[in-house]
Protein backbone atom coordinates (compact mmCIF):
# COMPACT_ATOMS: atom_id res chain seq x y z
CA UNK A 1 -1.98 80.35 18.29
CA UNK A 2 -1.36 77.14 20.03
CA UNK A 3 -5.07 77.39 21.49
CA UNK A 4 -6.30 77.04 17.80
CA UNK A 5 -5.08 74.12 17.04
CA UNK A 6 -6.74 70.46 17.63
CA UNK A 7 -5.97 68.00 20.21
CA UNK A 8 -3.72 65.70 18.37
CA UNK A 9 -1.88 68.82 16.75
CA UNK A 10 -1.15 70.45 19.89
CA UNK A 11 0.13 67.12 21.46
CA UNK A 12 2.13 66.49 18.07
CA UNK A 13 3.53 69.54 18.81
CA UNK A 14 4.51 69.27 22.06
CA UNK A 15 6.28 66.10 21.08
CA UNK A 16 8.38 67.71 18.69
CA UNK A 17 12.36 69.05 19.10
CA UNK A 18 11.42 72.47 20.00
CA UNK A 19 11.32 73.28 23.46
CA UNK A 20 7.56 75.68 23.05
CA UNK A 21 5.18 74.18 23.76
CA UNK A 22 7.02 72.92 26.81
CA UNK A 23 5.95 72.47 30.59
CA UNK A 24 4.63 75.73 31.41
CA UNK A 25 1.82 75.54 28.56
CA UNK A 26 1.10 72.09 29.79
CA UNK A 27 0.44 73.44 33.18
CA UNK A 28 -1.37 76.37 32.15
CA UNK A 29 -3.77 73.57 30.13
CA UNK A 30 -4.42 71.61 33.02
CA UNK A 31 -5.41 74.83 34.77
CA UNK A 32 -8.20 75.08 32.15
CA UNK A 33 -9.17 71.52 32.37
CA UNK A 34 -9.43 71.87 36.46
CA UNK A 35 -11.95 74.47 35.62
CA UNK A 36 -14.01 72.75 32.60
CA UNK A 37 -14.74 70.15 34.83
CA UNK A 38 -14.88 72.16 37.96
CA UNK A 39 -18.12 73.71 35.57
CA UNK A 40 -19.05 70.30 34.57
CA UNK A 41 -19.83 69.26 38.14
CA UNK A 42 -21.52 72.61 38.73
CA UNK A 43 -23.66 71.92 35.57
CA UNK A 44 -24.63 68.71 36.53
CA UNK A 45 -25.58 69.71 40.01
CA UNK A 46 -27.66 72.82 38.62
CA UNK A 47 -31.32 71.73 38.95
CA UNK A 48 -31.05 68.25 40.33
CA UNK A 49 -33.24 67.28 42.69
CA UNK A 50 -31.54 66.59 46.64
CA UNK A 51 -29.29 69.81 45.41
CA UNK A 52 -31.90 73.08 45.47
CA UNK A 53 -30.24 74.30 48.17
CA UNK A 54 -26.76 74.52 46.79
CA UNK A 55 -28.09 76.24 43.45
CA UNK A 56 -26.96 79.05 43.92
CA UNK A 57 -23.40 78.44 44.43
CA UNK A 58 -23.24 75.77 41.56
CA UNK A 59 -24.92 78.77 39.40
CA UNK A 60 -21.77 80.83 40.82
CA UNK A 61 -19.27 78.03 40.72
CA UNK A 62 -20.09 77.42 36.84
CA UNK A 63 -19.96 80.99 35.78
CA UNK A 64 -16.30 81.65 37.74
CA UNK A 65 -14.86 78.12 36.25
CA UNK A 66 -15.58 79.32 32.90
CA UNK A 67 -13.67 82.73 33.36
CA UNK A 68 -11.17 80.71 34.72
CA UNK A 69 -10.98 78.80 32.00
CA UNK A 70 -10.29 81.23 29.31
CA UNK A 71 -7.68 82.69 31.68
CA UNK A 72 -6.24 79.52 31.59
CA UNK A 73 -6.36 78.92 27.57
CA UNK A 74 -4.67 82.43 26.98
CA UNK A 75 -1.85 81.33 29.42
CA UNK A 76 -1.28 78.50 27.33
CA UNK A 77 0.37 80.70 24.83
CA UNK A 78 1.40 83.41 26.84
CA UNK A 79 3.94 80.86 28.58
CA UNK A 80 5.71 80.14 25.52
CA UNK A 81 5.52 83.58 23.90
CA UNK A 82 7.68 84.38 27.33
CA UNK A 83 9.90 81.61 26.10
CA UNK A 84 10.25 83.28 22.84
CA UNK A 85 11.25 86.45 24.30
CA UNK A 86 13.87 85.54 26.51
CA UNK A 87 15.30 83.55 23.66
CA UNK A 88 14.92 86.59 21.16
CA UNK A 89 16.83 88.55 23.58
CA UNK A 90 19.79 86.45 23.38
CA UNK A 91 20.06 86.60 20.03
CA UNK A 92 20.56 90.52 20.21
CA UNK A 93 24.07 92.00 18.88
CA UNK A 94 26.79 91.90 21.55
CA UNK A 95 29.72 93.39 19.04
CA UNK A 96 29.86 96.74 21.88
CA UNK A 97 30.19 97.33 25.16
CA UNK A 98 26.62 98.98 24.73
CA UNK A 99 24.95 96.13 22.79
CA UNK A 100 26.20 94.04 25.64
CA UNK A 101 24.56 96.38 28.58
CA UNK A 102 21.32 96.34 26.70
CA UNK A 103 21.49 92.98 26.13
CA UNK A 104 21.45 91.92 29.71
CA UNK A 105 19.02 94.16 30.88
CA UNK A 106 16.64 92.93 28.18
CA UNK A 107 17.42 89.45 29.36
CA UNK A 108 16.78 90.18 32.82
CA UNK A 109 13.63 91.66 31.76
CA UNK A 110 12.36 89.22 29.70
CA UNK A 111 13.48 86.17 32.34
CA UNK A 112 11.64 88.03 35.22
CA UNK A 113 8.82 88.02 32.48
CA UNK A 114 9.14 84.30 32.47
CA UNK A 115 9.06 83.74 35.88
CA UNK A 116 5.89 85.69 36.58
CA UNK A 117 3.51 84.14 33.93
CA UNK A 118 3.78 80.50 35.75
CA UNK A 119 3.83 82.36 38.85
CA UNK A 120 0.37 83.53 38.28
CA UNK A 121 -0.68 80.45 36.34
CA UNK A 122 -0.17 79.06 40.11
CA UNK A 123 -1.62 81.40 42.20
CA UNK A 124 -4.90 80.84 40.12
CA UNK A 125 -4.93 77.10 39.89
CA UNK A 126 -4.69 77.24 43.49
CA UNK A 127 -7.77 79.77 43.99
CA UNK A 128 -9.43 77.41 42.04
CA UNK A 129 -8.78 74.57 43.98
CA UNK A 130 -11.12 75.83 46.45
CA UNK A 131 -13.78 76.68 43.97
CA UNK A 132 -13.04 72.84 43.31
CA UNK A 133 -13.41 71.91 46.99
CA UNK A 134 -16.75 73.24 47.06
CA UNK A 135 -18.36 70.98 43.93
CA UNK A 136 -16.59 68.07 45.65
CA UNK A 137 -17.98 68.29 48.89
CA UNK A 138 -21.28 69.73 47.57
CA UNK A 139 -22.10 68.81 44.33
CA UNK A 140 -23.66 66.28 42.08
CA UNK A 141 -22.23 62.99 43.95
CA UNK A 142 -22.31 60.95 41.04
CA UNK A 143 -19.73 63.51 39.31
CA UNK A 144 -17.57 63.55 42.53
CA UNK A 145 -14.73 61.00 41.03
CA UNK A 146 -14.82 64.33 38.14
CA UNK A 147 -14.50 66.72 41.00
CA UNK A 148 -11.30 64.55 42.22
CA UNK A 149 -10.12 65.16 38.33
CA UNK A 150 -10.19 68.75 38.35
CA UNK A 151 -8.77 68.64 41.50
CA UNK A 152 -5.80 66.31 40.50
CA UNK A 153 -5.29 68.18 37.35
CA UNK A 154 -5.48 71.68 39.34
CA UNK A 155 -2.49 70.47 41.65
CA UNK A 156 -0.25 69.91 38.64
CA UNK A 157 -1.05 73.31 37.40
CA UNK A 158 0.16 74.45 40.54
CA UNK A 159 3.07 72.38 40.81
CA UNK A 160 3.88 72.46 37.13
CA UNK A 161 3.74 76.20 37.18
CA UNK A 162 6.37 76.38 39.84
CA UNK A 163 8.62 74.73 38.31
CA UNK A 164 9.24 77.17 35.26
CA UNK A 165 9.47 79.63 38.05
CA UNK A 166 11.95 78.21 39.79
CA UNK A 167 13.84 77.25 37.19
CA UNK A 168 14.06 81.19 35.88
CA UNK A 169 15.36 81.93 39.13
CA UNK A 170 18.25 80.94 39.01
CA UNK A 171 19.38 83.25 36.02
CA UNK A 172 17.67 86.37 37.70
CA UNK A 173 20.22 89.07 39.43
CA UNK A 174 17.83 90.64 41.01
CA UNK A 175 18.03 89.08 44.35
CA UNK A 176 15.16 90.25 46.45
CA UNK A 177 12.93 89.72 43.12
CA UNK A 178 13.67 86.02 43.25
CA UNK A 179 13.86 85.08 46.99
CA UNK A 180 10.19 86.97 47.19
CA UNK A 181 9.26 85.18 44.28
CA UNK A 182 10.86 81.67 45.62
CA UNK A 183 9.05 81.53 49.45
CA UNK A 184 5.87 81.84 47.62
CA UNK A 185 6.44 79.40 45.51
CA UNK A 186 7.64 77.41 48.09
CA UNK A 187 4.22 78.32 50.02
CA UNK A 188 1.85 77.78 47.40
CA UNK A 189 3.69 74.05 46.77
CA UNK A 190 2.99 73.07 50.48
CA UNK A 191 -1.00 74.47 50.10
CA UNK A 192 -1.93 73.06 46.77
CA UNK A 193 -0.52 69.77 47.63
CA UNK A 194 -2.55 69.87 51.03
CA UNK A 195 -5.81 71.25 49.76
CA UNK A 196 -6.08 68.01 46.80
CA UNK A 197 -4.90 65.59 50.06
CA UNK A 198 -7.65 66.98 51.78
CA UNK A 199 -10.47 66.42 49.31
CA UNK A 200 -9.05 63.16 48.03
CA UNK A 201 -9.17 61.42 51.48
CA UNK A 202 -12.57 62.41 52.02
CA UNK A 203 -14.01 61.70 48.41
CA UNK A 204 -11.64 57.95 48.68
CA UNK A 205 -13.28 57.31 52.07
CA UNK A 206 -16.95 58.21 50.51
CA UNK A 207 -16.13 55.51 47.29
CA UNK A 208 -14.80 52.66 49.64
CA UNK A 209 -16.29 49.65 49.57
């Protein structure tokens, strides 16, 4: 399990000739490091004093990030195993007319598989972005700049995510599968990208000097 292993032996890893872990993990992992901080804020909010009347929410805001989080971690290696697959499928036999059917149908199969695990690795990192938008605008302000982080790294989860999906559309046949699959993609690029611009003017225009 890629999760298992420590920081400089995951990013060792990733460094290395084979293409798992590749982009798609990456995003995944800064899905989960969107919400460990998004729960960091929350935490340090929890109990301050100036902040009762938030409580509440950052109690609720720390207990989602955390779920979000694991969701995240097990998406690290559920991208690549979808890797795997669609590369185990191309090594099946191919001597028949048969072998060659099944073949492309598992292909197809498999490459649809891979398009839908980034797919929802995006749609989450962008429901989390307003989770995110919340402990910005109302949480701890000396953990805002973190806030900013999570958001940042929540974007590129997003963004990262859509790019393995788009890039397994293009070998898809089923048409309708991949144009649904492509204006949401194209949607949820144009929303994440607005939702960090949104907080990061604010929280820049708080910080300025």
């Amino acid at each position: 399990m890629l999760v298992d292993l420590t920081v400089k032996e995951f990013l060792n890893k990733v460094a290395g000739s084979d293409p798992v872990p590749g982009g798609g993990s990456i995003a995944a992992l800064n899905g989960a490091v969107a919400s460990a901080l998004a729960a960091m804020v929350a935490n340090l909010t929890i109990g301050k004093k100036n902040y009762e009347e938030h409580e509440e929410l950052m109690n609720h805001i720390a207990s989602l990030a955390l779920r979000e989080k694991d969701v995240f971690i097990a998406d690290i290696d559920r991208d690549s195993e979808a890797y795997d697959a669609v590369f185990a499928c191309f090594k099946m036999p191919k001597a028949t007319d048969e072998e060659k059917a099944a073949r492309s149908v598992a292909i197809q199969e498999a490459t649809k598989y891979a398009a839908l695990v980034p797919m929802q690795v995006a749609r989450n990192a962008y429901e989390l972005m307003s989770v995110i938008a919340d402990v910005a605008r109302l949480g701890n302000r000396n953990a805002v700049t973190d806030a900013c982080v999570a958001m940042m790294s929540a974007r590129t989860a997003v963004l990262g995510a859509l790019l393995n999906v788009r890039i397994n559309l293009g070998s898809i046949k089923d048409k309708t599968f991949a144009d649904e699959l492509q204006r949401e993609a194209d949607v949820l690029e144009r929303l994440a990208c607005d939702r960090e611009k949104e907080v990061l003017d604010v929280v820049n225009q708080e910080l300025r000097v």
